[in-house]
PDB file of N, CA and C in Angstrom:
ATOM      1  N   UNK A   1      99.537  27.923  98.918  1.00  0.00           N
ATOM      2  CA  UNK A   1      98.159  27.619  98.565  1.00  0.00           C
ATOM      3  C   UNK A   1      98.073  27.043  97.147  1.00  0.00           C
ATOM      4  N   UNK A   2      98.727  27.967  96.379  1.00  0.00           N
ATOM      5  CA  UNK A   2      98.799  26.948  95.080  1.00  0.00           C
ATOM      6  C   UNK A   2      99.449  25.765  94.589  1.00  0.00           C
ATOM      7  N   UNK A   3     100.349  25.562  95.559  1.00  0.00           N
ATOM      8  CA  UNK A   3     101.208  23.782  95.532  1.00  0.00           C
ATOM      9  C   UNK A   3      99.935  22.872  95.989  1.00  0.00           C
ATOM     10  N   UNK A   4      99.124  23.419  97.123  1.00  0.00           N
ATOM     11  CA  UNK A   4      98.026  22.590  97.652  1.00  0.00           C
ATOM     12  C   UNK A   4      97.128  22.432  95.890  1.00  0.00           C
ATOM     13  N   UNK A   5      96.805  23.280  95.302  1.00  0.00           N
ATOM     14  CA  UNK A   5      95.747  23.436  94.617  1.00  0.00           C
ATOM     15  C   UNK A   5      96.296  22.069  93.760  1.00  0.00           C
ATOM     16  N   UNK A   6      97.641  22.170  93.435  1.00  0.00           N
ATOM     17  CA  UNK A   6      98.208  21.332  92.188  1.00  0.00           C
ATOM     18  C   UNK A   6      98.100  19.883  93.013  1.00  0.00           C
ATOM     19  N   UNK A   7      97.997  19.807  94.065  1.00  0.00           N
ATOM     20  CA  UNK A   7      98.545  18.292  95.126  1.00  0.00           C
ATOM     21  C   UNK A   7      97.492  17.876  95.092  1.00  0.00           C
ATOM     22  N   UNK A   8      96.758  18.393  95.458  1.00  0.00           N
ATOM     23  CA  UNK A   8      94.797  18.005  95.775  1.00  0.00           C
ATOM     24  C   UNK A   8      94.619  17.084  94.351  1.00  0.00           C
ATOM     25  N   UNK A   9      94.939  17.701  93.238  1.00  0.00           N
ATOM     26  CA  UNK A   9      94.452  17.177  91.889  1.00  0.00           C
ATOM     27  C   UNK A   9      95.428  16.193  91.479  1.00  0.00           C
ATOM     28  N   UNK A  10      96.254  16.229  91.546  1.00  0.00           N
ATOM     29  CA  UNK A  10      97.113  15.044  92.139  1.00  0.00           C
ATOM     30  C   UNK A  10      96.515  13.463  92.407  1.00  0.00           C
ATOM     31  N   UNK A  11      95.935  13.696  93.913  1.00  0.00           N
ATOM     32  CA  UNK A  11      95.761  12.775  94.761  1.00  0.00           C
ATOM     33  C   UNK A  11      94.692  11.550  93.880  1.00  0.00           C
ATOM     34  N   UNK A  12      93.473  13.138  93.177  1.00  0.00           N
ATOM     35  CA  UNK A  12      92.448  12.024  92.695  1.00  0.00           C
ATOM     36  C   UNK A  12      92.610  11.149  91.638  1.00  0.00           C
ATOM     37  N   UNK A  13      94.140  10.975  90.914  1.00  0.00           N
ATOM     38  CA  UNK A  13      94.183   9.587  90.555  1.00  0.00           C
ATOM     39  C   UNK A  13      94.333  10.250  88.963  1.00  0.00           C
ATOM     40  N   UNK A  14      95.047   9.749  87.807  1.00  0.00           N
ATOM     41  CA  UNK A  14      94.843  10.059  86.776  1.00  0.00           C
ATOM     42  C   UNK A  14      95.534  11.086  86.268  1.00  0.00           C
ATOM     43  N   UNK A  15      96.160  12.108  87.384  1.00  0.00           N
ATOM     44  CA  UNK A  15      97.114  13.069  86.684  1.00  0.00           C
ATOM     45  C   UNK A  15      98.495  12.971  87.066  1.00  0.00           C
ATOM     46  N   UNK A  16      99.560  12.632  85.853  1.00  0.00           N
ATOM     47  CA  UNK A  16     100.565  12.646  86.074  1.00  0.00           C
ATOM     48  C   UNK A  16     101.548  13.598  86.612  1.00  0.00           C
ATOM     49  N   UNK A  17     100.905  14.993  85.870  1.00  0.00           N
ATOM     50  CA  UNK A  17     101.876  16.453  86.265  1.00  0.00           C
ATOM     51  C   UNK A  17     101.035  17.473  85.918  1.00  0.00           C
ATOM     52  N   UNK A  18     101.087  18.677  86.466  1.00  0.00           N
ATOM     53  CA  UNK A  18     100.447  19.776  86.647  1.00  0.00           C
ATOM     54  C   UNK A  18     101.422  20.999  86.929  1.00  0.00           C
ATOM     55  N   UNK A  19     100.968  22.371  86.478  1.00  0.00           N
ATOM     56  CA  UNK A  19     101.298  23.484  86.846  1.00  0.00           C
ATOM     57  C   UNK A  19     100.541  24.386  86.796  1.00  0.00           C
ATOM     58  N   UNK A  20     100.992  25.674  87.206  1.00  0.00           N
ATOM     59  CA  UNK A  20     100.291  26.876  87.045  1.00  0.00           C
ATOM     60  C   UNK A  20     101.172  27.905  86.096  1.00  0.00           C
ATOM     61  N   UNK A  21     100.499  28.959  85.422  1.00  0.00           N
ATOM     62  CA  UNK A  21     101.645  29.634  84.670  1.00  0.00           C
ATOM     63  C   UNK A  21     100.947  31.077  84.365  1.00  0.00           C
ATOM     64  N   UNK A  22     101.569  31.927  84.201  1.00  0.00           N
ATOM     65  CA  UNK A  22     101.487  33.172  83.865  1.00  0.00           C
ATOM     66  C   UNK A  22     100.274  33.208  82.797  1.00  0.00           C
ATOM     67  N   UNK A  23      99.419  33.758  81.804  1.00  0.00           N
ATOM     68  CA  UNK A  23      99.134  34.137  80.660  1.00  0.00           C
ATOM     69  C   UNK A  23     100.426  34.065  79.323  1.00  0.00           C
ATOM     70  N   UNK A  24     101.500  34.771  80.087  1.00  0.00           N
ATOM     71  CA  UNK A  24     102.590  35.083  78.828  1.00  0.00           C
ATOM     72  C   UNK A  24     103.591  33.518  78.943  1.00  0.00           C
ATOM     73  N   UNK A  25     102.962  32.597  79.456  1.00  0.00           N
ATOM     74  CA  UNK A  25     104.375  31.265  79.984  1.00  0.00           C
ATOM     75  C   UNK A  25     105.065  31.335  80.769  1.00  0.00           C
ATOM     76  N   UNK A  26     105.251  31.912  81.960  1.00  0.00           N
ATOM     77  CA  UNK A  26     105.785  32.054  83.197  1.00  0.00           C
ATOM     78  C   UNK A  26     105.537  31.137  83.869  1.00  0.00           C
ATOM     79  N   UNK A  27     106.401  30.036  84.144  1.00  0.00           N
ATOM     80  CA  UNK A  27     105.861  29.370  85.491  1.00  0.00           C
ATOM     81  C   UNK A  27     105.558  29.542  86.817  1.00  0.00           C
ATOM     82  N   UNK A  28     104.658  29.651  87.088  1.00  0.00           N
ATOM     83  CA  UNK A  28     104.629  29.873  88.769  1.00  0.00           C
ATOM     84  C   UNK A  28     104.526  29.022  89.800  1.00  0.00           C
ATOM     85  N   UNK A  29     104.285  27.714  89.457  1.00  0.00           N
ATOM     86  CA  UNK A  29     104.632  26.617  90.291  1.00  0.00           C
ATOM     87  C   UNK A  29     103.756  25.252  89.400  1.00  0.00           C
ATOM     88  N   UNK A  30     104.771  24.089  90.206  1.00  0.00           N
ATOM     89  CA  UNK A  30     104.691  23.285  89.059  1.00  0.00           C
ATOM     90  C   UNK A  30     104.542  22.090  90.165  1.00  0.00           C
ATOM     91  N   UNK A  31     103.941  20.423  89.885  1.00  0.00           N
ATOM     92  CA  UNK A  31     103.746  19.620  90.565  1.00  0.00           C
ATOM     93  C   UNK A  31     104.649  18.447  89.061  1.00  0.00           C
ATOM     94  N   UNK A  32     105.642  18.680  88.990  1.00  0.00           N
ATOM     95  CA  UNK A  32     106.431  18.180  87.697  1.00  0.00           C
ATOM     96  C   UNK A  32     107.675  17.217  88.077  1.00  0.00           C
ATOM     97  N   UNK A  33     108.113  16.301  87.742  1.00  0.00           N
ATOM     98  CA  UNK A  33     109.508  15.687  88.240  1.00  0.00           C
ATOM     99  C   UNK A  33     110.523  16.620  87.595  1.00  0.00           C
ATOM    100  N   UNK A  34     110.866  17.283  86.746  1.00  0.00           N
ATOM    101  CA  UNK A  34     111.722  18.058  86.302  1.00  0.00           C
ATOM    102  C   UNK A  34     111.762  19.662  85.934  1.00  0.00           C
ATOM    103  N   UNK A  35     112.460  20.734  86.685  1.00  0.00           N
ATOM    104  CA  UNK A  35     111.938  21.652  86.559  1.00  0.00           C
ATOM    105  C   UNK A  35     112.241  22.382  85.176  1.00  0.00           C
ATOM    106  N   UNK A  36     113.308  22.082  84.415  1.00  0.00           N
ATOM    107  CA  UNK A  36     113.475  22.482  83.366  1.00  0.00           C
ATOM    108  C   UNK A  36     112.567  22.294  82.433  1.00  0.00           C
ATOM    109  N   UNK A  37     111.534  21.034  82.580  1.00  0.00           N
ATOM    110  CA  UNK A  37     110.628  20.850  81.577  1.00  0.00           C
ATOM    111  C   UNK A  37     109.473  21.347  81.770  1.00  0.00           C
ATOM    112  N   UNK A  38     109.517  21.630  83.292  1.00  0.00           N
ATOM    113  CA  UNK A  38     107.973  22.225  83.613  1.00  0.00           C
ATOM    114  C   UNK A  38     107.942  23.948  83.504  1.00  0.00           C
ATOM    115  N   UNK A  39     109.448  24.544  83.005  1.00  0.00           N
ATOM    116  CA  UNK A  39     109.581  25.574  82.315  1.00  0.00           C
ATOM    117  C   UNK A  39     108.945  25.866  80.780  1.00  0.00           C
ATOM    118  N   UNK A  40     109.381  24.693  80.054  1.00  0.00           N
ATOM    119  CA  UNK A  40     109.290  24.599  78.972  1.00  0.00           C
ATOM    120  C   UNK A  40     107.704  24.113  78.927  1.00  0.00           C
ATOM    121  N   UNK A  41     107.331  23.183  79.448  1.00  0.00           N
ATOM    122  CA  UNK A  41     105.650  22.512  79.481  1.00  0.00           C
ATOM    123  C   UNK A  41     104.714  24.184  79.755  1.00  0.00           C
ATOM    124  N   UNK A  42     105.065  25.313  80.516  1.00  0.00           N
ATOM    125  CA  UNK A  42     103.838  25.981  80.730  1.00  0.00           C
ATOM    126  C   UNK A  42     104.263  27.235  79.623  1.00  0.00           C
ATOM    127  N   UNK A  43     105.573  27.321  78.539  1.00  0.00           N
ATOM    128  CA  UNK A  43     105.639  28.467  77.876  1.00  0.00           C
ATOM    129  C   UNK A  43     104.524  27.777  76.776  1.00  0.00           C
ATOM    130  N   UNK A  44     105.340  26.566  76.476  1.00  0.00           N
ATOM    131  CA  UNK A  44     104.147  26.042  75.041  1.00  0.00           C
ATOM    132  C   UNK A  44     102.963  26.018  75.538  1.00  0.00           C
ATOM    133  N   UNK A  45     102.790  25.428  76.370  1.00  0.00           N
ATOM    134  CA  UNK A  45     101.082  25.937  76.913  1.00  0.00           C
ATOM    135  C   UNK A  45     100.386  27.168  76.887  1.00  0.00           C
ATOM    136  N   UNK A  46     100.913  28.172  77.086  1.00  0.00           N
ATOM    137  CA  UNK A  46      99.846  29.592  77.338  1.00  0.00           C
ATOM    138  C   UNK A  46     100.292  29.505  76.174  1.00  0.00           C
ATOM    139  N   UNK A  47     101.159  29.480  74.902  1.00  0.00           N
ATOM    140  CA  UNK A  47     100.933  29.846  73.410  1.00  0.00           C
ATOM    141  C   UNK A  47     100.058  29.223  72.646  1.00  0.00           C
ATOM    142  N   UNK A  48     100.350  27.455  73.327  1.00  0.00           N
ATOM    143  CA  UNK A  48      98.904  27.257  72.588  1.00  0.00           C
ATOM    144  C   UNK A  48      97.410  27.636  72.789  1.00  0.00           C
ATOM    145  N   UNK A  49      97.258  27.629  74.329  1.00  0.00           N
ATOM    146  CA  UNK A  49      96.055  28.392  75.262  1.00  0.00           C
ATOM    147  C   UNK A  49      95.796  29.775  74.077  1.00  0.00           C
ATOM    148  N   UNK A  50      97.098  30.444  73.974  1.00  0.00           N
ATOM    149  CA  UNK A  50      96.606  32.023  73.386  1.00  0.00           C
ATOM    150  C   UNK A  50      95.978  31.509  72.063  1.00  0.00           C
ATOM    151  N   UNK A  51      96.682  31.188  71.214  1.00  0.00           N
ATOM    152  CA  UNK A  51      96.346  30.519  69.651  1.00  0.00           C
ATOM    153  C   UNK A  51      95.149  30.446  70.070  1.00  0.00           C
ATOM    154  N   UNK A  52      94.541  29.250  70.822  1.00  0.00           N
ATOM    155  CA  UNK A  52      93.340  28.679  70.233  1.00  0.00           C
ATOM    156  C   UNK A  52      92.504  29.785  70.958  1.00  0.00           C
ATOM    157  N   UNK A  53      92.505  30.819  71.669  1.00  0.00           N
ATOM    158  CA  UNK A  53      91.457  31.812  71.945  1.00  0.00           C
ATOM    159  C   UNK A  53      91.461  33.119  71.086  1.00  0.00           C
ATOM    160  N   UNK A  54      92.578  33.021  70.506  1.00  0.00           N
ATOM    161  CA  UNK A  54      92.798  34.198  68.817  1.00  0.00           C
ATOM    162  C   UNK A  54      92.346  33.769  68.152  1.00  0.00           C
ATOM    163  N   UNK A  55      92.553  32.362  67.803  1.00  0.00           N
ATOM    164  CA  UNK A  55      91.377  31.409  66.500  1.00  0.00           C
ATOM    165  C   UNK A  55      90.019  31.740  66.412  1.00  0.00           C
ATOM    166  N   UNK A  56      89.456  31.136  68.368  1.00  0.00           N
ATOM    167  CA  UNK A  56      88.395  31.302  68.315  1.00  0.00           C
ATOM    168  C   UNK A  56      87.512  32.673  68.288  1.00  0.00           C
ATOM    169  N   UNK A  57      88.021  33.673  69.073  1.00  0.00           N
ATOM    170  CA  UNK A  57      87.925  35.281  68.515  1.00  0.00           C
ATOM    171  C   UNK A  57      87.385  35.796  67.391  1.00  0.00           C
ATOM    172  N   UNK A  58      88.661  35.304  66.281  1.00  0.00           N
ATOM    173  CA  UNK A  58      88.469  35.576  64.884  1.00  0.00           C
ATOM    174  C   UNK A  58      87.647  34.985  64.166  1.00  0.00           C
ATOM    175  N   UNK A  59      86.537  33.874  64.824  1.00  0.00           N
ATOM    176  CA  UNK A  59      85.864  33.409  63.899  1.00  0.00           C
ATOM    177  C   UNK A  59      84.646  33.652  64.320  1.00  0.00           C
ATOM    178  N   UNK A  60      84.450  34.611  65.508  1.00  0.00           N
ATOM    179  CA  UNK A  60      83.586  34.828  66.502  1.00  0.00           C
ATOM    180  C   UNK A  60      82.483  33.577  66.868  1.00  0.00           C
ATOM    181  N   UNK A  61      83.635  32.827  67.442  1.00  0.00           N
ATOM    182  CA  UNK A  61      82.827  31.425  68.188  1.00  0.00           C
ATOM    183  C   UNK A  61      82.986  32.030  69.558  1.00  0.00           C
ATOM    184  N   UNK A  62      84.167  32.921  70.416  1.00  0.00           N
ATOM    185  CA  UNK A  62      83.983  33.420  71.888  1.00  0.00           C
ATOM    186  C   UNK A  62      85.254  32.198  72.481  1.00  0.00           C
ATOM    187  N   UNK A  63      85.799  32.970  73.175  1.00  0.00           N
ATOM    188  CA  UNK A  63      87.055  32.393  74.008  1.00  0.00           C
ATOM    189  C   UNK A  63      86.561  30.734  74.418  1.00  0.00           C
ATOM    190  N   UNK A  64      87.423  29.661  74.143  1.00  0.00           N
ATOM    191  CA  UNK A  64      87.246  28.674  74.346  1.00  0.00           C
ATOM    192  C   UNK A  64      87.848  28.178  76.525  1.00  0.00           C
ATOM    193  N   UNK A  65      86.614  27.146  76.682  1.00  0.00           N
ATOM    194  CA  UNK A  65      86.912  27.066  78.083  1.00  0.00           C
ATOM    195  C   UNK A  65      88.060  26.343  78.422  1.00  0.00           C
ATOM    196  N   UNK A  66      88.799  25.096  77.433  1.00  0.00           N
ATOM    197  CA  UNK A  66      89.613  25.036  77.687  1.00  0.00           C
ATOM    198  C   UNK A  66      90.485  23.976  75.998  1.00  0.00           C
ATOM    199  N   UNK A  67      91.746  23.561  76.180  1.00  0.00           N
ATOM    200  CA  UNK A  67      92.096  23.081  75.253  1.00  0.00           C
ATOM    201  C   UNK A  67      92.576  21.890  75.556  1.00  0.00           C
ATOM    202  N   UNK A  68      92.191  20.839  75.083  1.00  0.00           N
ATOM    203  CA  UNK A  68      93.275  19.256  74.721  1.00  0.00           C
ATOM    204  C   UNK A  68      93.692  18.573  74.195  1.00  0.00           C
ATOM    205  N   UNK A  69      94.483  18.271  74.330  1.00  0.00           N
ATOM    206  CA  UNK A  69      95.459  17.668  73.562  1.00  0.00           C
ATOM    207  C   UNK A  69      95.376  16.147  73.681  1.00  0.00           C
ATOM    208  N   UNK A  70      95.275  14.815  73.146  1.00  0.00           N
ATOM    209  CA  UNK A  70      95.144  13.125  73.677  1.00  0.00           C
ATOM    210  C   UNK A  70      95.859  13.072  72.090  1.00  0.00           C
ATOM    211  N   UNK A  71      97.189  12.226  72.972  1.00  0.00           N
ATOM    212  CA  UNK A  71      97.815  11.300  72.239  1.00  0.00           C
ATOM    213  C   UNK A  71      98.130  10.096  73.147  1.00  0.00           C
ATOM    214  N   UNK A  72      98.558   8.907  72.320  1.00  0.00           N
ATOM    215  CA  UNK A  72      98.613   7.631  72.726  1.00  0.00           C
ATOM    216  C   UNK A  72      99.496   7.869  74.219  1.00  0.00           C
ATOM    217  N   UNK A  73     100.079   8.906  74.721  1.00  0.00           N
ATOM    218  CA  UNK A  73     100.859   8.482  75.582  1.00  0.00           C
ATOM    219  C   UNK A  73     100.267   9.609  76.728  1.00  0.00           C
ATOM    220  N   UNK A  74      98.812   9.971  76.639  1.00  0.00           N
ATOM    221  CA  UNK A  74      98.272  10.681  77.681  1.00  0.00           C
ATOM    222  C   UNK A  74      97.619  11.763  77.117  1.00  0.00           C
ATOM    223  N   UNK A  75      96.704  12.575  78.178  1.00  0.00           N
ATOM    224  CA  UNK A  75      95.926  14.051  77.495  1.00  0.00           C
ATOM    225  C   UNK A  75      96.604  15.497  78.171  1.00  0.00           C
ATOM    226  N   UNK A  76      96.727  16.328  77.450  1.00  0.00           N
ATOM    227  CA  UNK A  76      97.150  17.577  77.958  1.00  0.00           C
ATOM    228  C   UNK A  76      95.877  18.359  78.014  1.00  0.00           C
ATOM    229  N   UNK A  77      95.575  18.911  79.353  1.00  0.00           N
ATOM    230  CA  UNK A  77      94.537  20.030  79.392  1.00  0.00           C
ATOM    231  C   UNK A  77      94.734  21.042  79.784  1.00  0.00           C
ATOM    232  N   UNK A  78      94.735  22.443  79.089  1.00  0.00           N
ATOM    233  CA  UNK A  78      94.913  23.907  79.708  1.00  0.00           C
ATOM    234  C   UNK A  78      93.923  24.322  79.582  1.00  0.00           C
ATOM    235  N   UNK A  79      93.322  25.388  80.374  1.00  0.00           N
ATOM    236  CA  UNK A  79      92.453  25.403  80.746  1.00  0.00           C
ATOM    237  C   UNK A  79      92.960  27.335  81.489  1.00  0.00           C
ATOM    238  N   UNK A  80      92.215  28.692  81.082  1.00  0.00           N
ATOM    239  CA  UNK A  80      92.489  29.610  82.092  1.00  0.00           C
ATOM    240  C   UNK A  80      91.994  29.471  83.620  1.00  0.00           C
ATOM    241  N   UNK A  81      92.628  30.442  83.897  1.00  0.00           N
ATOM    242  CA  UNK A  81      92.309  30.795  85.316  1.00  0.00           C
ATOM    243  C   UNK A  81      92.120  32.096  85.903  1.00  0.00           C
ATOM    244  N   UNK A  82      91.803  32.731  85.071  1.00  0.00           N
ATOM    245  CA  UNK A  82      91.370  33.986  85.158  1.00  0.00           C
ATOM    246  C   UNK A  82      91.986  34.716  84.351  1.00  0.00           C
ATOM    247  N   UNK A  83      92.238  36.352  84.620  1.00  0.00           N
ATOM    248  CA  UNK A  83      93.267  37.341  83.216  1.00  0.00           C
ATOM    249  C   UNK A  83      94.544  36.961  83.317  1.00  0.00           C
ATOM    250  N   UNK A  84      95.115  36.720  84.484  1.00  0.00           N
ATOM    251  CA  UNK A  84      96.729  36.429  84.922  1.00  0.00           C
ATOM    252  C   UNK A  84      97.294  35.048  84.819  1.00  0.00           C
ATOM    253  N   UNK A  85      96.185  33.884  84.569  1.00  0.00           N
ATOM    254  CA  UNK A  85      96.694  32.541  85.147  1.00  0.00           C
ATOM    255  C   UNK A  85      96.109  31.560  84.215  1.00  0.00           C
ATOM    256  N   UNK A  86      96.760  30.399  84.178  1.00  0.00           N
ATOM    257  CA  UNK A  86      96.207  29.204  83.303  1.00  0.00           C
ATOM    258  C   UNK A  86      96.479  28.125  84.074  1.00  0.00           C
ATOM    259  N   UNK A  87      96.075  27.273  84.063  1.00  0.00           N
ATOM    260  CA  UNK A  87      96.659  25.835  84.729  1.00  0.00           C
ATOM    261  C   UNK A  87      96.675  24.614  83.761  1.00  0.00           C
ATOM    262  N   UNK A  88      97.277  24.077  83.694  1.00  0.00           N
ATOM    263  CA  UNK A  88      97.619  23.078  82.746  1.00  0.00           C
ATOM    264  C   UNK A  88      98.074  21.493  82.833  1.00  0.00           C
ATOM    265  N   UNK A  89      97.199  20.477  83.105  1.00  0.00           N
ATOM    266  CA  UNK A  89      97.641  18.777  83.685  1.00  0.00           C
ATOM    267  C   UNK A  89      97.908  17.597  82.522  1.00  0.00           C
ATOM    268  N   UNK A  90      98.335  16.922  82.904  1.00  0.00           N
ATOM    269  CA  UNK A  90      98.915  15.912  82.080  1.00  0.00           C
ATOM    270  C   UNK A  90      98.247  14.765  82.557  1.00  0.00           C
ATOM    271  N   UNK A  91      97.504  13.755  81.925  1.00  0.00           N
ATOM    272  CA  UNK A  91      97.255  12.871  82.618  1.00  0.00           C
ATOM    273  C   UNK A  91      97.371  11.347  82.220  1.00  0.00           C
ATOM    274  N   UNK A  92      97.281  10.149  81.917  1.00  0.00           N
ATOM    275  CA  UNK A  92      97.377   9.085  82.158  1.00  0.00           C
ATOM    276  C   UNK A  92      96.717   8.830  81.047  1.00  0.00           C
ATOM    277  N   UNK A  93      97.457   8.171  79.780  1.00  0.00           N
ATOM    278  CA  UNK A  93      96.597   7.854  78.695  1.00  0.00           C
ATOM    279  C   UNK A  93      95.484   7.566  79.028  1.00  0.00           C
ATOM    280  N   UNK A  94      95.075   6.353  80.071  1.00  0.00           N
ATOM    281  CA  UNK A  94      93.727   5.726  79.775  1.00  0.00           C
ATOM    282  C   UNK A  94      92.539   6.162  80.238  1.00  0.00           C
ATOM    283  N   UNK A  95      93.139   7.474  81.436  1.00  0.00           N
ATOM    284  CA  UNK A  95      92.261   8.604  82.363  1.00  0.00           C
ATOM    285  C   UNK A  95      91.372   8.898  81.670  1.00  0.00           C
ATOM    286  N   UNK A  96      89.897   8.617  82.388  1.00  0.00           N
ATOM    287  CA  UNK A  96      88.963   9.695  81.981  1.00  0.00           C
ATOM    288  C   UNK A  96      88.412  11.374  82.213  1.00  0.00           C
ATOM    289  N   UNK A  97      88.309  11.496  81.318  1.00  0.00           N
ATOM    290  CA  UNK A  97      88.004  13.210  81.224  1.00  0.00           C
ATOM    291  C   UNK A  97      87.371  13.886  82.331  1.00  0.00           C
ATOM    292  N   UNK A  98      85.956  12.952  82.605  1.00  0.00           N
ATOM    293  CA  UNK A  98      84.969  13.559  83.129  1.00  0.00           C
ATOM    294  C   UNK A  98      85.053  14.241  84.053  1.00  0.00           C
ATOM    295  N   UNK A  99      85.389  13.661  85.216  1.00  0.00           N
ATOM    296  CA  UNK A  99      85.824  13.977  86.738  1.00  0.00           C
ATOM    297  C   UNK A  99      86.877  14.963  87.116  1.00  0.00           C
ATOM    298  N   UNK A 100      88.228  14.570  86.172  1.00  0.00           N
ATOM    299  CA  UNK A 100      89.308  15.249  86.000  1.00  0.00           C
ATOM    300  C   UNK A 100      88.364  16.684  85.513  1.00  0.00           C
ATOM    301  N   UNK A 101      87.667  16.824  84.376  1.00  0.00           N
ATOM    302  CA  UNK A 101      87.218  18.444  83.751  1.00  0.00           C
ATOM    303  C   UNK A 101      86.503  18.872  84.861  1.00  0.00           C
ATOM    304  N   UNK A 102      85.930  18.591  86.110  1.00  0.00           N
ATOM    305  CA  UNK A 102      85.046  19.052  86.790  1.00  0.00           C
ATOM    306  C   UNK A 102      86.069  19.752  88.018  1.00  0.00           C
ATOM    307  N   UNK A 103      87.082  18.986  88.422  1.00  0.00           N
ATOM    308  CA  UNK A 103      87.746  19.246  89.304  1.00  0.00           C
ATOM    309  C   UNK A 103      89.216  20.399  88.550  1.00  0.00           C
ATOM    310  N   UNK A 104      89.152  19.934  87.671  1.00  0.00           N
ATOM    311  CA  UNK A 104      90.089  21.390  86.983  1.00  0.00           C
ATOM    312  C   UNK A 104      89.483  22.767  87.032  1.00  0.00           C
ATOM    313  N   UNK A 105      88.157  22.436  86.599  1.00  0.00           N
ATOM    314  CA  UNK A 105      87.419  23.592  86.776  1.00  0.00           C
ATOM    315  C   UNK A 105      87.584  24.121  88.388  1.00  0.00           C
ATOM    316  N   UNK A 106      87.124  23.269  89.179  1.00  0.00           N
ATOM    317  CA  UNK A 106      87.262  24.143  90.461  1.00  0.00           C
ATOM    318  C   UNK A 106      88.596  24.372  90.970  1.00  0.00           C
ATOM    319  N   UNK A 107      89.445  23.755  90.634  1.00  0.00           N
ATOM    320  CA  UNK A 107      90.806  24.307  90.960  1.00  0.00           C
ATOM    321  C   UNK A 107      91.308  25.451  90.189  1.00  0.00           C
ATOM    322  N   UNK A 108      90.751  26.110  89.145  1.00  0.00           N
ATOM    323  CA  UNK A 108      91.071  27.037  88.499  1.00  0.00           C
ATOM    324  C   UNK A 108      89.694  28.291  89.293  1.00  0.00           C
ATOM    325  N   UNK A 109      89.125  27.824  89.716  1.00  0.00           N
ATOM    326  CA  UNK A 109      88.454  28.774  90.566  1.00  0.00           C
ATOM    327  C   UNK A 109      89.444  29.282  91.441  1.00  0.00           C
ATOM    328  N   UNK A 110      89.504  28.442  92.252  1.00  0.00           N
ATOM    329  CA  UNK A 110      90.334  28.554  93.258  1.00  0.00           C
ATOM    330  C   UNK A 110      91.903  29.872  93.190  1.00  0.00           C
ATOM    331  N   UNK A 111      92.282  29.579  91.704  1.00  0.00           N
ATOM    332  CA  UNK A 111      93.614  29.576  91.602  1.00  0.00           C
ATOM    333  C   UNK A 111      92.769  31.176  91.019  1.00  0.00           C
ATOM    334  N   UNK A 112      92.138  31.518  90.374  1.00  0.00           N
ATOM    335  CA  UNK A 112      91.575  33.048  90.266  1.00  0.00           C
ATOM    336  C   UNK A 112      91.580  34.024  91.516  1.00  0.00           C
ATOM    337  N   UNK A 113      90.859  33.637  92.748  1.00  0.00           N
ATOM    338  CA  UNK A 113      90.691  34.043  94.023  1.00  0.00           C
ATOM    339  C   UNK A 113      92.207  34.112  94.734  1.00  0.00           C
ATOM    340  N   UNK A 114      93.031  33.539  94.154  1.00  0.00           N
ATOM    341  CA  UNK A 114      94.493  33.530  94.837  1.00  0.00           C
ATOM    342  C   UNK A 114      95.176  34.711  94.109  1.00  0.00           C
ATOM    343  N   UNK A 115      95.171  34.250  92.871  1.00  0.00           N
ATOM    344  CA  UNK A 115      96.057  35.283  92.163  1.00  0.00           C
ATOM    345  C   UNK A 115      95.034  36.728  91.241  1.00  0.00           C
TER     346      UNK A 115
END
């Protein structure tokens, strides 16, 4: 069910690679050409995910909904998925946000009700 969740988002155009991952960086499945990197892509992810919701905590702004990253060679979005899960996509420098943030959102629904 969760390879579907990562494939679906996939299809609509604009994301290069995707996974799912623990809270602590655990991968739990990945839609990645390489698995060694999609090891490494979801540990730095939930640390940065954690950072920026300790930041925001401490300054009492309230857990942020999600984080990104845009450099010239594409955007990184993590994003939780409930207490156990984060999901995290890569997408296509020139991709727009909009559609992609709406449908992350519901795939991280999704991925709550699973895990």
């Amino acid at each position: 069910m969760l390879n579907k969740i990562l494939s679906d988002l996939k299809q609509m155009g604009g994301i290069n690679a995707s996974s799912i991952a623990s809270r602590d960086g655990l991968l739990v499945v990945s839609d990645m050409d390489s698995t060694s990197h999609a090891e490494t892509f979801a540990a730095m992810s939930a640390t940065m995910l954690g950072a920026a919701e300790n930041a925001t905590t401490e300054l009492g702004k309230g857990i942020p909904d999600r984080v990104i990253v845009e450099s010239d060679h594409g955007k990184l979005v993590a994003m939780g998925a409930g207490p156990k899960a984060l999901l995290v996509i890569l997408t296509e420098p020139d991709a727009g946000l909009g559609l992609i943030l709406v449908e992350v959102e519901k795939a991280t629904e999704k991925i709550k009700k699973i895990l």
